[in-house]
PDB file of N, CA and C in Angstrom:
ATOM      1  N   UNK A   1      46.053 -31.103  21.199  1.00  0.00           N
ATOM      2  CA  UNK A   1      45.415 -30.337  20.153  1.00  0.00           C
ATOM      3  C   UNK A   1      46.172 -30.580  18.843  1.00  0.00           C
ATOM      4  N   UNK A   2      44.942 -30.916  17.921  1.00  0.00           N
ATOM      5  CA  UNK A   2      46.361 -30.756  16.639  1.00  0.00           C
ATOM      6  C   UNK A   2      45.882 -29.989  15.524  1.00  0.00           C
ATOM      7  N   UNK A   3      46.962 -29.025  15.562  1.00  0.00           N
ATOM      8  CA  UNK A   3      47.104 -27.887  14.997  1.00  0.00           C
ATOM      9  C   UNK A   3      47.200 -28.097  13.528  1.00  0.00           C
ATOM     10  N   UNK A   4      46.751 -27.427  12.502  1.00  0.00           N
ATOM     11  CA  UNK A   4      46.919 -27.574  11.319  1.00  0.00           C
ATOM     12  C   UNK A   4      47.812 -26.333  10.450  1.00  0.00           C
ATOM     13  N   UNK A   5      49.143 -27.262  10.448  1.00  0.00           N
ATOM     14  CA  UNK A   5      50.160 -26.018   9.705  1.00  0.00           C
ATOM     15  C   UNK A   5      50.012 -25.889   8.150  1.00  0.00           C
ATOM     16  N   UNK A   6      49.600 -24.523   7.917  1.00  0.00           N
ATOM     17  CA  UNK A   6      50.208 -24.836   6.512  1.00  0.00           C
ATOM     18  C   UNK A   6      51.275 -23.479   6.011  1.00  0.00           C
ATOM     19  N   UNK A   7      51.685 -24.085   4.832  1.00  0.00           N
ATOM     20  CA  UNK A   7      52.876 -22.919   4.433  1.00  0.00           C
ATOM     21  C   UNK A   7      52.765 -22.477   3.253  1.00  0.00           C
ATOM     22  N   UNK A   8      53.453 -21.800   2.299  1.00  0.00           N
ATOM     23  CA  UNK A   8      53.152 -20.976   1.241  1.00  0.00           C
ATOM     24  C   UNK A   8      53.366 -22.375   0.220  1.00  0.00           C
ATOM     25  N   UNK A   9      52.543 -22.419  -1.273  1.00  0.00           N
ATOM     26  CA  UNK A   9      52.933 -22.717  -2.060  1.00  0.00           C
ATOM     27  C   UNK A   9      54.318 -22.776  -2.664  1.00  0.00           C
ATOM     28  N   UNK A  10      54.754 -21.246  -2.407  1.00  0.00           N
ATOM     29  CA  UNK A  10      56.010 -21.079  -2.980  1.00  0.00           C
ATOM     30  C   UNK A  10      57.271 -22.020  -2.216  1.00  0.00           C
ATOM     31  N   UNK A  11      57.068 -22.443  -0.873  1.00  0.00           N
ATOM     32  CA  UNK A  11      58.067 -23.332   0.366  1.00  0.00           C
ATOM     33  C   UNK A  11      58.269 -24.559  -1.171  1.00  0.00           C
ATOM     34  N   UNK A  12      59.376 -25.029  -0.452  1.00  0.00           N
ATOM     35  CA  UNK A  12      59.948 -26.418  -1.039  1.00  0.00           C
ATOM     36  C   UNK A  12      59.400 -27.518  -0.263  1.00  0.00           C
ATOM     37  N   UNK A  13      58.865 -28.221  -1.087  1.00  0.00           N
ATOM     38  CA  UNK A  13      58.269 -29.745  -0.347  1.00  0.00           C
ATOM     39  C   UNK A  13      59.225 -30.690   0.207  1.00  0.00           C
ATOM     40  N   UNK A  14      60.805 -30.503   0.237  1.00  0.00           N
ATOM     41  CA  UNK A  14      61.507 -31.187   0.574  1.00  0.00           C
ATOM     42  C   UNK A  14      61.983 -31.500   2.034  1.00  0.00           C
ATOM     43  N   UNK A  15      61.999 -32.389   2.197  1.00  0.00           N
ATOM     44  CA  UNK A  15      62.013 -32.985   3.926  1.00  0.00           C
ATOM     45  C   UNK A  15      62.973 -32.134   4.364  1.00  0.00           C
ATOM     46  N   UNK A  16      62.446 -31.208   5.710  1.00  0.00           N
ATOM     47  CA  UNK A  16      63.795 -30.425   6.411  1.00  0.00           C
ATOM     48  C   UNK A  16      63.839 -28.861   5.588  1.00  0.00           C
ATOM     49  N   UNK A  17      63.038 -28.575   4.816  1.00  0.00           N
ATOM     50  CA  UNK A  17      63.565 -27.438   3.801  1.00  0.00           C
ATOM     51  C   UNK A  17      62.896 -26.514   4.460  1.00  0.00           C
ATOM     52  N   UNK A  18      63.821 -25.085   4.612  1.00  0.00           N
ATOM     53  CA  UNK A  18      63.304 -24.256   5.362  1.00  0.00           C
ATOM     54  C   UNK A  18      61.945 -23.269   5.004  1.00  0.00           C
ATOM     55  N   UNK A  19      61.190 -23.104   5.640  1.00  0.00           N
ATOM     56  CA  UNK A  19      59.839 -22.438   5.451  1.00  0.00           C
ATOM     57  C   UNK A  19      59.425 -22.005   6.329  1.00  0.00           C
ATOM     58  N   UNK A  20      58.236 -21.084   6.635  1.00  0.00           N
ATOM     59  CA  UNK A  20      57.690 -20.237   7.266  1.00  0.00           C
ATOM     60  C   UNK A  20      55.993 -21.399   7.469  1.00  0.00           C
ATOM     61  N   UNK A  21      55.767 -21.605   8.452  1.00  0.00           N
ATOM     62  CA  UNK A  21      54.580 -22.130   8.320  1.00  0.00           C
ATOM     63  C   UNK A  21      53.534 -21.491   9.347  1.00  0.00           C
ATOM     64  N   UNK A  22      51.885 -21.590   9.367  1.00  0.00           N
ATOM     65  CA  UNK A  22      51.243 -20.517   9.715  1.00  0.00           C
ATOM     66  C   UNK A  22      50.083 -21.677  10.430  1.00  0.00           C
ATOM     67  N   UNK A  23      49.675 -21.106  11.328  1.00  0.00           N
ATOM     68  CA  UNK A  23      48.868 -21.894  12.189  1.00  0.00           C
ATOM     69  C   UNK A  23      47.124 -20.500  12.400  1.00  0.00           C
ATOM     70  N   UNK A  24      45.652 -20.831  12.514  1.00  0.00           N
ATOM     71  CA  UNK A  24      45.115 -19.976  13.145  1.00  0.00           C
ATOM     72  C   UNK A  24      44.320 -20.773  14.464  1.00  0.00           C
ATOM     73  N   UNK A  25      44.464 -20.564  15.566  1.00  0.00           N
ATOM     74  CA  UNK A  25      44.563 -21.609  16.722  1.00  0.00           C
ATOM     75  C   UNK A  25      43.762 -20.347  17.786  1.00  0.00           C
ATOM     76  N   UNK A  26      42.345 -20.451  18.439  1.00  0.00           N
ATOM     77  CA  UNK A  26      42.076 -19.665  19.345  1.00  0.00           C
ATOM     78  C   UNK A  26      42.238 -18.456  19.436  1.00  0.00           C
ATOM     79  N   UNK A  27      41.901 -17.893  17.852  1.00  0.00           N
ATOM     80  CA  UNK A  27      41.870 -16.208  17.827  1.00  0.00           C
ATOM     81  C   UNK A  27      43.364 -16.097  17.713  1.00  0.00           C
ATOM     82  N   UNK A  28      44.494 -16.657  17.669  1.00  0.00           N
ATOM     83  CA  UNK A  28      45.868 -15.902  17.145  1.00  0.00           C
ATOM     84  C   UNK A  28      46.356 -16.779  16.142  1.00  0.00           C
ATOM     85  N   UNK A  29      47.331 -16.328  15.341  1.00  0.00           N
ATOM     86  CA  UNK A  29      48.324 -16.731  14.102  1.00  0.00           C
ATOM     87  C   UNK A  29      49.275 -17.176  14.863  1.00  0.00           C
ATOM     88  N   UNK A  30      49.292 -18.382  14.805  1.00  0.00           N
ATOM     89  CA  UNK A  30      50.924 -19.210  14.911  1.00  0.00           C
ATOM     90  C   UNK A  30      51.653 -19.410  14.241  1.00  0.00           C
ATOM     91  N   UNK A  31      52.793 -18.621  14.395  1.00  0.00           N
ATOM     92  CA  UNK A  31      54.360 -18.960  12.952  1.00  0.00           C
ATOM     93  C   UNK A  31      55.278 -19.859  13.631  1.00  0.00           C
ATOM     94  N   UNK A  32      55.810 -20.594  12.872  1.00  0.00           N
ATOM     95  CA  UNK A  32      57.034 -21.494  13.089  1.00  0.00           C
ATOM     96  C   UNK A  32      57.659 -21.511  11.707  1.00  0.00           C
ATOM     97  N   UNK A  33      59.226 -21.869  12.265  1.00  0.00           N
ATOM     98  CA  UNK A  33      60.051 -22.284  10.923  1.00  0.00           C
ATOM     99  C   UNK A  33      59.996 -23.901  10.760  1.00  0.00           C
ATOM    100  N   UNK A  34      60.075 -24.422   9.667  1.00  0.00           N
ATOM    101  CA  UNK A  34      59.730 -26.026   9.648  1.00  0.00           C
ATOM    102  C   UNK A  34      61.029 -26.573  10.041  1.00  0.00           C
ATOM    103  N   UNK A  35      62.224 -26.119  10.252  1.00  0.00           N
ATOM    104  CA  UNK A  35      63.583 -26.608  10.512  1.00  0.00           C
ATOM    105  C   UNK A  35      63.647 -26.537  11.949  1.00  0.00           C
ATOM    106  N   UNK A  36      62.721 -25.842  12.451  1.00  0.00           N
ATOM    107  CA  UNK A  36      63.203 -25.850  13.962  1.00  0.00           C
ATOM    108  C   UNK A  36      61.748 -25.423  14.645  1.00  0.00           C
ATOM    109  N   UNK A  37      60.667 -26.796  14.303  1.00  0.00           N
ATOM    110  CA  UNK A  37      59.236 -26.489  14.869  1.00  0.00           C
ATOM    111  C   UNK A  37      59.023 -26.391  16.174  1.00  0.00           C
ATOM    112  N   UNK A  38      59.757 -26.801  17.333  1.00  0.00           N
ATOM    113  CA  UNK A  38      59.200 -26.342  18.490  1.00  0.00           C
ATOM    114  C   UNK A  38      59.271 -25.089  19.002  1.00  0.00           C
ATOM    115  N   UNK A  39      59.884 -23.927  18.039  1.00  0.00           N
ATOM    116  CA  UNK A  39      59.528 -22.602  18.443  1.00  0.00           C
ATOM    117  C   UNK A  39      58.333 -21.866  18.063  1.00  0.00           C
ATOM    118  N   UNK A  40      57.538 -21.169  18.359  1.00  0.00           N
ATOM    119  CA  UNK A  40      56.423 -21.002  17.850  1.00  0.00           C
ATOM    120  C   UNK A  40      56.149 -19.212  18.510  1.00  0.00           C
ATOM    121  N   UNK A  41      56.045 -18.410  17.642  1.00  0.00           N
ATOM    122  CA  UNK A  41      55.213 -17.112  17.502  1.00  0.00           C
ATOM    123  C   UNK A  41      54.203 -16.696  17.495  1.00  0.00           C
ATOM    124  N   UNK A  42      53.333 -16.614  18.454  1.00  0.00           N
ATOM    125  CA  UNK A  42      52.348 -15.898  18.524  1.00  0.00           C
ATOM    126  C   UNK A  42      52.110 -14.571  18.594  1.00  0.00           C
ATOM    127  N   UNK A  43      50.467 -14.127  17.137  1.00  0.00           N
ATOM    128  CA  UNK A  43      50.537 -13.191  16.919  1.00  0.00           C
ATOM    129  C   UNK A  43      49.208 -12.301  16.439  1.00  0.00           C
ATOM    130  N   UNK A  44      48.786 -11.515  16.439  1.00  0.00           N
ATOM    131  CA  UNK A  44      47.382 -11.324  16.096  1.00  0.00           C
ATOM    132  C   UNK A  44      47.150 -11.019  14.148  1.00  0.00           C
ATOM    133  N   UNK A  45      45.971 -11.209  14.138  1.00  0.00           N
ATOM    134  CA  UNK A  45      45.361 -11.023  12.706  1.00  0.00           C
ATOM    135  C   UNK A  45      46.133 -10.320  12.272  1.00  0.00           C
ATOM    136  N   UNK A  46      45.845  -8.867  13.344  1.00  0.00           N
ATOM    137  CA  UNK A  46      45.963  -7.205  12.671  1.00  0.00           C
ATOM    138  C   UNK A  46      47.658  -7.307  12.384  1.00  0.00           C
ATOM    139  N   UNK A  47      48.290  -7.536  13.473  1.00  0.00           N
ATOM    140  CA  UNK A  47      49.937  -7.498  13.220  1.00  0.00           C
ATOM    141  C   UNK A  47      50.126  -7.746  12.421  1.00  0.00           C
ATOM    142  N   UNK A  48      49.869  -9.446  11.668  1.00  0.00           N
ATOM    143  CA  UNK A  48      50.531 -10.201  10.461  1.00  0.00           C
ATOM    144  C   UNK A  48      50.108  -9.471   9.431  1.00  0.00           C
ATOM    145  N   UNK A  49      48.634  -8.876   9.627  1.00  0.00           N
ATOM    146  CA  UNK A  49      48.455  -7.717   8.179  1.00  0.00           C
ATOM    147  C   UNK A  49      49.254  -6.688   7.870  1.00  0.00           C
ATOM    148  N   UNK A  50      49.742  -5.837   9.161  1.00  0.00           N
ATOM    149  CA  UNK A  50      50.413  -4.903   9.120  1.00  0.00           C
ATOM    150  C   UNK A  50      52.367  -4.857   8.255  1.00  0.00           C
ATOM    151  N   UNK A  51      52.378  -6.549   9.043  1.00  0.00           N
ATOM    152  CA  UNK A  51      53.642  -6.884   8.834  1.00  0.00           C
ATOM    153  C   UNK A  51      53.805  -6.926   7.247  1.00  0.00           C
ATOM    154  N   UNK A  52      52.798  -7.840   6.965  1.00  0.00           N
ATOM    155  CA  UNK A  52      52.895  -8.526   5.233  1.00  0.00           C
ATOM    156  C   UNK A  52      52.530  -7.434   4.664  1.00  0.00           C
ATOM    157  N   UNK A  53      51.803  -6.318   4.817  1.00  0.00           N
ATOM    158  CA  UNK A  53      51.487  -5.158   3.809  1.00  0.00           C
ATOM    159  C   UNK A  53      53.304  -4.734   4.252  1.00  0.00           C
ATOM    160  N   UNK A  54      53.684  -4.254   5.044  1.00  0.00           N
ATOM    161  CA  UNK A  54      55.095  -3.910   4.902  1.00  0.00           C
ATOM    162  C   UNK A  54      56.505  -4.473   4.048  1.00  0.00           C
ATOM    163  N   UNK A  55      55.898  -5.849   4.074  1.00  0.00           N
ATOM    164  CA  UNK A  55      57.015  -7.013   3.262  1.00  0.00           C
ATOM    165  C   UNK A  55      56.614  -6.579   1.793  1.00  0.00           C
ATOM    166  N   UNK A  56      55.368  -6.457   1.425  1.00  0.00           N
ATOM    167  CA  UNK A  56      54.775  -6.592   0.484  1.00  0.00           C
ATOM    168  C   UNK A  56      54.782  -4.998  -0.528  1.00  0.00           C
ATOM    169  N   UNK A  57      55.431  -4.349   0.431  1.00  0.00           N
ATOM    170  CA  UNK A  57      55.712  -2.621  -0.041  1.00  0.00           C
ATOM    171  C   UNK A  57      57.126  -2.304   0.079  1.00  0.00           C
ATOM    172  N   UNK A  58      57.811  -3.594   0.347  1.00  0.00           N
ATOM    173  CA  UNK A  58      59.502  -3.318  -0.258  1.00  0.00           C
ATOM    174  C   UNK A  58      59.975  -2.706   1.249  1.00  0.00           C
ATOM    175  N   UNK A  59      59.340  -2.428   2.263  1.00  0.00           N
ATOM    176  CA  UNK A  59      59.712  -2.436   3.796  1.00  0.00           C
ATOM    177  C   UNK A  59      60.909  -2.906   4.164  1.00  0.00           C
ATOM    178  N   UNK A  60      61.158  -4.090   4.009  1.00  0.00           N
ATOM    179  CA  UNK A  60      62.075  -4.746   4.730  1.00  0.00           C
ATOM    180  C   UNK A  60      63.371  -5.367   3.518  1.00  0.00           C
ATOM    181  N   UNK A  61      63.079  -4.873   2.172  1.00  0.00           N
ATOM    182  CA  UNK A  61      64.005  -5.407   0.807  1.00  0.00           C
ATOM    183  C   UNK A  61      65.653  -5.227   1.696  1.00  0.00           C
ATOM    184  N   UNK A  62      66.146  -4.167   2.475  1.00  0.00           N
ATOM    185  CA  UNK A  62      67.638  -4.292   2.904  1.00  0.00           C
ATOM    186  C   UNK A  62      67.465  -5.263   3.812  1.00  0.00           C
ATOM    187  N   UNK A  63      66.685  -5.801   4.310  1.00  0.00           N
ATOM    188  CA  UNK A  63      67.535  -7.095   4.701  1.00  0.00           C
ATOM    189  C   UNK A  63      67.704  -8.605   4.465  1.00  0.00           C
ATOM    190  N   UNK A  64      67.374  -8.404   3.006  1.00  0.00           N
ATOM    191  CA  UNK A  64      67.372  -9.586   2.098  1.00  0.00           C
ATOM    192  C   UNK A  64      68.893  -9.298   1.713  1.00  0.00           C
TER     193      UNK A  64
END
């Protein structure tokens, strides 16, 4: 199967540079980091909404 990753605009285009990349594959969201792609997260719609409205409301700012 080949999966089509993509990642944020904001990621660095540079070979090896770390990023968050996002897959939608058979009804779930696939995350991987691009530095270390054979791990892979599976996850539903609703979660990643839940998650990113949380990132996105200063949720998680202490552990930056």
């Amino acid at each position: 199967m080949d999966i089509q990753w993509r990642k944020s605009s904001k990621s660095s285009n540079a070979e090896g540079a770390d990023c968050l990349e996002l897959a939608f594959v058979g009804g779930e969201i696939l995350m991987r980091e691009s530095d270390n792609p054979d791990v892979v997260i599976r996850t539903s719609r609703a979660k990643l909404r839940a998650f990113l409205g949380g990132a996105k409301a200063g949720e998680f700012d202490d552990l930056t």
